[in-house]
Protein backbone atom coordinates (compact mmCIF):
# COMPACT_ATOMS: atom_id res chain seq x y z
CA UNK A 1 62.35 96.18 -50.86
CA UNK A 2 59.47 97.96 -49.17
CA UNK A 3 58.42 99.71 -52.28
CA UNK A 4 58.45 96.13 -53.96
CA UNK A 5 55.88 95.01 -51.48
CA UNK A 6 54.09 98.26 -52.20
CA UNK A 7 53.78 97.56 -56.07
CA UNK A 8 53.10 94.00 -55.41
CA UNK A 9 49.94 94.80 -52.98
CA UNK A 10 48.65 97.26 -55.32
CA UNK A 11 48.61 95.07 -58.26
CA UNK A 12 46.80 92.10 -56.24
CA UNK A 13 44.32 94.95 -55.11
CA UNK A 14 43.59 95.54 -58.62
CA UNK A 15 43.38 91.89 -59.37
CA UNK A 16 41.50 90.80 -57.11
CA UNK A 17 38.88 94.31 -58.04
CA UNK A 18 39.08 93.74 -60.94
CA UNK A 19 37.65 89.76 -60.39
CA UNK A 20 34.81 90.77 -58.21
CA UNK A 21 34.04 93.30 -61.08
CA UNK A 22 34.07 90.51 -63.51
CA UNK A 23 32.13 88.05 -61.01
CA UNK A 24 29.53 90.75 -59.99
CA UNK A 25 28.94 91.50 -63.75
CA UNK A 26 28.32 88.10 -64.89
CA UNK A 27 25.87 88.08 -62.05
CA UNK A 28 23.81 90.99 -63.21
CA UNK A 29 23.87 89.11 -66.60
CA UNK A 30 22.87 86.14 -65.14
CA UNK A 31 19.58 87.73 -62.91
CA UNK A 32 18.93 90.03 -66.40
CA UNK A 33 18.49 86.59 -67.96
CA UNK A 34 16.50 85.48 -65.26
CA UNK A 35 14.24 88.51 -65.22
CA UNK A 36 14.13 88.36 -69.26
CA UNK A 37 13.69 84.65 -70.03
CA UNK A 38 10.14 83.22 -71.02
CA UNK A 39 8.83 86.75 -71.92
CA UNK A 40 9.63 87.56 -68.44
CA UNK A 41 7.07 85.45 -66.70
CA UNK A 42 7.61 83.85 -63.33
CA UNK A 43 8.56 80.94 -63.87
CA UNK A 44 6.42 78.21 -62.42
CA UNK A 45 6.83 75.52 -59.87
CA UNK A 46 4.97 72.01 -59.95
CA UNK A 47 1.36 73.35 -59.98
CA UNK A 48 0.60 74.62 -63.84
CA UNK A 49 0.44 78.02 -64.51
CA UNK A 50 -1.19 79.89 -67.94
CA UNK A 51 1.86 81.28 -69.87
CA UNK A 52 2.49 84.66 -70.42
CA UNK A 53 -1.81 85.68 -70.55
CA UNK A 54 -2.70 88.09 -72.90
CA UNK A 55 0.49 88.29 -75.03
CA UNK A 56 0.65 84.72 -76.05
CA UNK A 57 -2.67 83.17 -74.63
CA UNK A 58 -5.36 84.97 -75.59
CA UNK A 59 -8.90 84.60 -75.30
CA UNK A 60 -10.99 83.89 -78.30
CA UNK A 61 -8.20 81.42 -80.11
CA UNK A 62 -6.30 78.07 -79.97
CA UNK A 63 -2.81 77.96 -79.08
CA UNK A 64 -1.20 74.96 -79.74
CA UNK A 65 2.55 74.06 -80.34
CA UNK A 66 4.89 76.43 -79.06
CA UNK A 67 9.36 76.54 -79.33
CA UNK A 68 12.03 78.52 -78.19
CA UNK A 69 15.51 78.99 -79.55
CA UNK A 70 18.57 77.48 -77.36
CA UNK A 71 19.16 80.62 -76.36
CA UNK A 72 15.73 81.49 -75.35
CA UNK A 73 15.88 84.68 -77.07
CA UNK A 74 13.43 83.61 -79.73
CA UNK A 75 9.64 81.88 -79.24
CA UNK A 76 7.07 80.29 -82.04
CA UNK A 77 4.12 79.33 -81.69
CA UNK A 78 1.08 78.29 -83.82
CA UNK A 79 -2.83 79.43 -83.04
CA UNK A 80 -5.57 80.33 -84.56
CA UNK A 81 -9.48 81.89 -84.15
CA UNK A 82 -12.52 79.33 -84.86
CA UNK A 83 -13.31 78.88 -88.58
CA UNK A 84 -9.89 80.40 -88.93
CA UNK A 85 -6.29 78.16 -90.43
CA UNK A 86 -3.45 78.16 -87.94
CA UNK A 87 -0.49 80.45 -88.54
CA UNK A 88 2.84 80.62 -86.71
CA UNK A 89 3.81 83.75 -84.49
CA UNK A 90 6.98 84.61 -83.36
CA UNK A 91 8.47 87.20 -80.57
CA UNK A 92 12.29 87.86 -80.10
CA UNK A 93 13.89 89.17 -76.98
CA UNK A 94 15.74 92.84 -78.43
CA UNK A 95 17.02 95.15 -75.88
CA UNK A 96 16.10 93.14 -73.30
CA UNK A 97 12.44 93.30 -74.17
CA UNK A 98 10.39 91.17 -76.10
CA UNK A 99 8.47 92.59 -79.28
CA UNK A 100 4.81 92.25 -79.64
CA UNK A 101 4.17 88.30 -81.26
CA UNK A 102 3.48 88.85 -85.43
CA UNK A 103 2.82 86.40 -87.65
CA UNK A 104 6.13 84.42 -90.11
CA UNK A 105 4.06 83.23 -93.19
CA UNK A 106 7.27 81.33 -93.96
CA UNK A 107 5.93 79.79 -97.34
CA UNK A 108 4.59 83.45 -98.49
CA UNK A 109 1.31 81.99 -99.20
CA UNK A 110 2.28 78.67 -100.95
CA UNK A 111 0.16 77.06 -98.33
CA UNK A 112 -2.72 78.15 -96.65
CA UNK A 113 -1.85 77.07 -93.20
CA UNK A 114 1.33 77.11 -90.68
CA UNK A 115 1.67 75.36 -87.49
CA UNK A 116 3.73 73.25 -84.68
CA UNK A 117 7.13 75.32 -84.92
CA UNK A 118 10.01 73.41 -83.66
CA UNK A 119 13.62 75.35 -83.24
CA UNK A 120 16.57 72.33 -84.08
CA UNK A 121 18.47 72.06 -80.96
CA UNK A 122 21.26 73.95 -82.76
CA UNK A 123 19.34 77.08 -83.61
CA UNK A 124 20.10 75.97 -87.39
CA UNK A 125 16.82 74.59 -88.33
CA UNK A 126 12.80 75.05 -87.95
CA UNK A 127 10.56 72.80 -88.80
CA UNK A 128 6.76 72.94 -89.12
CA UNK A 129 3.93 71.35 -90.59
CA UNK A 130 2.17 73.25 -93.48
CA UNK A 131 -1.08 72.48 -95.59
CA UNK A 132 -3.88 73.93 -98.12
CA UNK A 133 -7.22 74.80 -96.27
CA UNK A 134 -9.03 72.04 -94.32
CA UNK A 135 -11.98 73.17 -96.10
CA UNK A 136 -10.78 72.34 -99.52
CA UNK A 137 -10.83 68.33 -100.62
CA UNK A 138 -8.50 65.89 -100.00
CA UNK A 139 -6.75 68.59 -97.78
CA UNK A 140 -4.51 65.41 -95.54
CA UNK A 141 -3.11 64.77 -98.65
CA UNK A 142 -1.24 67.85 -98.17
CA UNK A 143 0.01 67.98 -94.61
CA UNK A 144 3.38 67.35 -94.29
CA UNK A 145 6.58 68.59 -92.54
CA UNK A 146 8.63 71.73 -93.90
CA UNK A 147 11.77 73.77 -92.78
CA UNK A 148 13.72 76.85 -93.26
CA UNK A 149 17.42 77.15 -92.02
CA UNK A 150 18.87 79.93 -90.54
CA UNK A 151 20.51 83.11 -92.75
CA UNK A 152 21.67 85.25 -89.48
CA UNK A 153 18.49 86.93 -88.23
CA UNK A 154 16.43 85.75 -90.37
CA UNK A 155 15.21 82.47 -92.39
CA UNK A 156 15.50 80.85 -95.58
CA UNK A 157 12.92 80.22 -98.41
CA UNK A 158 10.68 77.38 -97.07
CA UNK A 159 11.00 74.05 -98.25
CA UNK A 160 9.19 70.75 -98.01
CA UNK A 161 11.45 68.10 -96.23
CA UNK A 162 12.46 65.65 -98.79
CA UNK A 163 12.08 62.53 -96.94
CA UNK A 164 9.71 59.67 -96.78
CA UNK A 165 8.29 61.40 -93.61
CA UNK A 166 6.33 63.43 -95.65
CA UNK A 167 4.84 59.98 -97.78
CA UNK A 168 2.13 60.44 -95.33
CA UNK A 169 0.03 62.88 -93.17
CA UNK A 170 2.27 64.28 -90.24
CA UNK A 171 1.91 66.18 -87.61
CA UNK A 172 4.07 67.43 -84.67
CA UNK A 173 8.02 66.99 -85.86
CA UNK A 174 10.76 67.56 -83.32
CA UNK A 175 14.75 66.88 -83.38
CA UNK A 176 16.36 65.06 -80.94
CA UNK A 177 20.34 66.58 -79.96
CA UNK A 178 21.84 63.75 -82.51
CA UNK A 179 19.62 65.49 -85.24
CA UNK A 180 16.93 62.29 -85.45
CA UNK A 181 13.46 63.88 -86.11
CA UNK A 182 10.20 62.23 -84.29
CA UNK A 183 7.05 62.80 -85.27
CA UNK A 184 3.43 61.61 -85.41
CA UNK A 185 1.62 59.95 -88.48
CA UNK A 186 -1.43 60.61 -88.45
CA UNK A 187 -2.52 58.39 -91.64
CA UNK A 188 -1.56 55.61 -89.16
CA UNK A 189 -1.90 57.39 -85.96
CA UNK A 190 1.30 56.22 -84.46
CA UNK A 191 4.79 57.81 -83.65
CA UNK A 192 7.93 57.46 -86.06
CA UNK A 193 11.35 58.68 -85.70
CA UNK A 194 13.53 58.96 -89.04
CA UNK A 195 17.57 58.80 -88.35
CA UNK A 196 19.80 61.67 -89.70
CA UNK A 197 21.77 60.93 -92.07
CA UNK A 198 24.07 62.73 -94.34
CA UNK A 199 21.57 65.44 -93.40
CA UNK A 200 18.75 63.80 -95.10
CA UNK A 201 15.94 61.34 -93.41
CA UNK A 202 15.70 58.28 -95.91
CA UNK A 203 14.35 55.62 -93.01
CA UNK A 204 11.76 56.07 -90.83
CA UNK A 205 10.78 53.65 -87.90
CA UNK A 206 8.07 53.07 -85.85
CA UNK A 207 8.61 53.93 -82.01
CA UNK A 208 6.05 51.95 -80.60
CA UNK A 209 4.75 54.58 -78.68
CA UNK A 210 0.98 54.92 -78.17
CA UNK A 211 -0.49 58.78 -78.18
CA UNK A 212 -0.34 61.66 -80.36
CA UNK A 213 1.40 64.93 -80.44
CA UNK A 214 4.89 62.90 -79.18
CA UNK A 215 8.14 64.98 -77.90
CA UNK A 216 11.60 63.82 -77.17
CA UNK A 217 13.67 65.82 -74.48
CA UNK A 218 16.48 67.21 -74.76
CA UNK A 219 18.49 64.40 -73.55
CA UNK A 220 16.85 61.76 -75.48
CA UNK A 221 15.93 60.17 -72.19
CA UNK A 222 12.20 60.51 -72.53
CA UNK A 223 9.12 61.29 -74.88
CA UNK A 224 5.82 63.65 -73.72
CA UNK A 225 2.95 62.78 -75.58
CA UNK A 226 -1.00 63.06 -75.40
CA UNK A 227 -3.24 60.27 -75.71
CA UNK A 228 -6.72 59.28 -74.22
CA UNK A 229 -7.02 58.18 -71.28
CA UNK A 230 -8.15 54.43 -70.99
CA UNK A 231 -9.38 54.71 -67.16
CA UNK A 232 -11.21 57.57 -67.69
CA UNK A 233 -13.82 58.16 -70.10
CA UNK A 234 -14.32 61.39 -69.06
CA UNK A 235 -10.17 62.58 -69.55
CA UNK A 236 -10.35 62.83 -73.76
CA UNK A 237 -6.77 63.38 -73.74
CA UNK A 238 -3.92 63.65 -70.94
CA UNK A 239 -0.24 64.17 -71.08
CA UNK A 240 2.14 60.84 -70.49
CA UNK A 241 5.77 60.30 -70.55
CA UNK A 242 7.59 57.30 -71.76
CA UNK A 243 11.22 57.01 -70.28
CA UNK A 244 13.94 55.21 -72.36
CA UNK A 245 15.13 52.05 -70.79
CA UNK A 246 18.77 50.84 -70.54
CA UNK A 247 18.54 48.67 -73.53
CA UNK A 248 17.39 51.51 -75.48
CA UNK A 249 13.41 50.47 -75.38
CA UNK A 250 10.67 52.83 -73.90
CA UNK A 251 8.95 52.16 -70.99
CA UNK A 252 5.11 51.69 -70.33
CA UNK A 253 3.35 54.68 -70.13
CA UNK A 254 2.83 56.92 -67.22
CA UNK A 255 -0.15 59.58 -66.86
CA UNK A 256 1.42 62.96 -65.62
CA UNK A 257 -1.13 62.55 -62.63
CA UNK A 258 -3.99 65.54 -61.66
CA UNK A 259 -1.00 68.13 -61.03
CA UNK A 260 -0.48 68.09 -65.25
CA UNK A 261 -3.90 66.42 -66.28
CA UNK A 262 -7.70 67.79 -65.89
CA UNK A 263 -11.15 67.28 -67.14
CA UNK A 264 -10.55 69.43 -69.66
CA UNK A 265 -8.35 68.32 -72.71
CA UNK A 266 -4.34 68.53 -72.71
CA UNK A 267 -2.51 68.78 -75.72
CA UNK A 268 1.04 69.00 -77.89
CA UNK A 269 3.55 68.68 -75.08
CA UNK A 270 6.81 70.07 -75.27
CA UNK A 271 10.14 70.23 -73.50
CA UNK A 272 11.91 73.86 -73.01
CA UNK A 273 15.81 73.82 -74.90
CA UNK A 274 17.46 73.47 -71.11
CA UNK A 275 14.78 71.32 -69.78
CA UNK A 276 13.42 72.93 -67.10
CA UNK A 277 10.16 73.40 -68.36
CA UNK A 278 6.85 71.27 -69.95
CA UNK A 279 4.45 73.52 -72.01
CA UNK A 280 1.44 72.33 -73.08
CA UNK A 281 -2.39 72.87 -74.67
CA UNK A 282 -4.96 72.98 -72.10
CA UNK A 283 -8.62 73.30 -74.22
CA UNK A 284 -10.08 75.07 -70.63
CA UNK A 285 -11.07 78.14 -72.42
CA UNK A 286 -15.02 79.34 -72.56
CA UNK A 287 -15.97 77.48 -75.97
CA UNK A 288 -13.56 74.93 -75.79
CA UNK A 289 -10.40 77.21 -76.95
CA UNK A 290 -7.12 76.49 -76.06
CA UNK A 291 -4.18 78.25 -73.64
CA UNK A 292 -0.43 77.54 -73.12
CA UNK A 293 0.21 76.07 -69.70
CA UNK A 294 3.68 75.39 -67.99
CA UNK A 295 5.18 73.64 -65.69
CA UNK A 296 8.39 72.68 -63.98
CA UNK A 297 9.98 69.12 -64.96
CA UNK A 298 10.45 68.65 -61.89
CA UNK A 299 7.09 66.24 -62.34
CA UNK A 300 8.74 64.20 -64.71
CA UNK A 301 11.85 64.02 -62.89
CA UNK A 302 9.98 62.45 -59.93
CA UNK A 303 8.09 60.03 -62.12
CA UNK A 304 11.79 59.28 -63.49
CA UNK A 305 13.22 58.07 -60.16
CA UNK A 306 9.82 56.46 -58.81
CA UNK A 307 9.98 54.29 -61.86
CA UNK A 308 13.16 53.04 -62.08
CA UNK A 309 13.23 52.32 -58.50
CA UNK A 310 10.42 50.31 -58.91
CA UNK A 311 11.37 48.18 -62.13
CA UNK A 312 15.19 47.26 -60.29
């Protein structure tokens, strides 16, 4: 009988070891995440910070438009030099390090210019906006939304979305969870949203929205857009959030307030896959260049409760 207790203790000893050895590993994964995630930046609180300086945001070009993967192993972004077309630059996170940002030329050269990456929610999908030189005539003509899927580490042949999206000139698309894409026409300078279905985008509708550069969270709960600000000549274009109401409308806009906003220029918001984070285009750079910016939602989330406590 004693020797049964004996065996019994030993085998909850190595149980319960071999649970803390489990629980003490996921925890290294976990703070290796930490330490890893966002190109190992520290992460900021409610006060902006430039995003990852001298990798990403560099002096002497616009950045503007900028996506991770769900895993957040994976980051495109689209800048550009003056008198120079936008391409799309990528970095993935390999051996827990991130490689030096290089350019995808997804169309291999069908189109002159690449920019505003968006990563589907899945991982399954980018889209972008592609076009012929700006220099060239009639060049809106030929803005319009494209995608490649994903073939295991890399991505498909580019193709231009098939959808009356594109019977315009767009800029900025991004999929909500439930695979509806939003985006900004910029023939009419309003925002649109186009239902998925069957995988294909044969309705668009107007969101009734005011702004440019429009994102939807995550959670389909609210959209981050830029637009001019009306009180303030001098504020060319802040960041705003529109929260969806019970009965599915959006609210009035709200102004992200001076913590977001400045006197210089903010532009193409965008939500982080898990939500914790607003990037952003501040033009705050010596000749009028743009950097990436972050910030915790945390900003939102505030304006989110102060809202709907006000409108009960």
């Amino acid at each position: 009988m004693k020797q049964t207790y004996i065996i019994l203790a030993f085998v909850l000893a190595l149980f319960f070891n071999a649970c803390n050895t489990k629980k003490q590993k996921e925890k290294e994964k976990e703070t290796l995440a930490i330490e890893t995630a966002y190109l190992g930046q520290k992460q900021p609180g409610l006060i902006p910070e430039i995003f990852a300086p001298g990798v990403i945001s560099i002096d002497g070009r616009y950045e503007h438009g900028i996506s991770f993967s769900p895993d957040l192993d994976e980051v495109y972004f689209s800048a550009n030099r003056k008198n120079e077309e936008p391409s799309i630059y990528h970095s993935k996170l390999e051996a827990n390090k991130w490689n030096t940002p290089k350019k995808a030329n997804f169309t291999k050269g069908k189109k002159v210019a690449e920019m505003h990456p968006f990563v589907s929610p899945d991982g399954k999908t980018l889209h972008f906006i592609a076009h012929d030189s700006f220099t060239l005539p009639h060049h809106k003509e030929s803005v319009k939304s494209w995608y490649v899927k994903r073939l295991g580490d890399s991505w498909s042949a580019a193709k231009q979305l098939d959808s009356p999206i594109n019977d315009d000139f767009v800029f900025y698309t991004n999929e909500a969870k439930n695979g509806d894409l939003y985006y900004t026409n910029v023939s009419k300078f309003k925002m649109y949203y186009a239902p998925k279905k069957d995988n294909k985008y044969p309705v668009v509708h107007e969101l009734g929205t005011e702004g440019f550069h429009g994102f939807i969270s995550p959670s389909q709960d609210y959209l981050v857009i830029n637009a001019r600000n009306k009180d303030d000549a001098q504020r060319k274009s802040d960041i705003y959030v529109y929260f969806k109401k019970k009965d599915g409308t959006w609210s009035k806009s709200i102004n992200l307030g001076n913590e977001v906003n400045s006197n210089f220029g903010e532009t193409c918001p965008s939500i982080t896959p898990d939500g914790k984070y607003l990037f952003f285009g501040r033009y705050n750079e010596e000749g009028g260049l743009s950097n990436f910016y972050w910030v915790s939602t945390e900003i939102i989330s505030k304006l989110k409760t102060a809202y709907f406590k006000d409108v009960k």
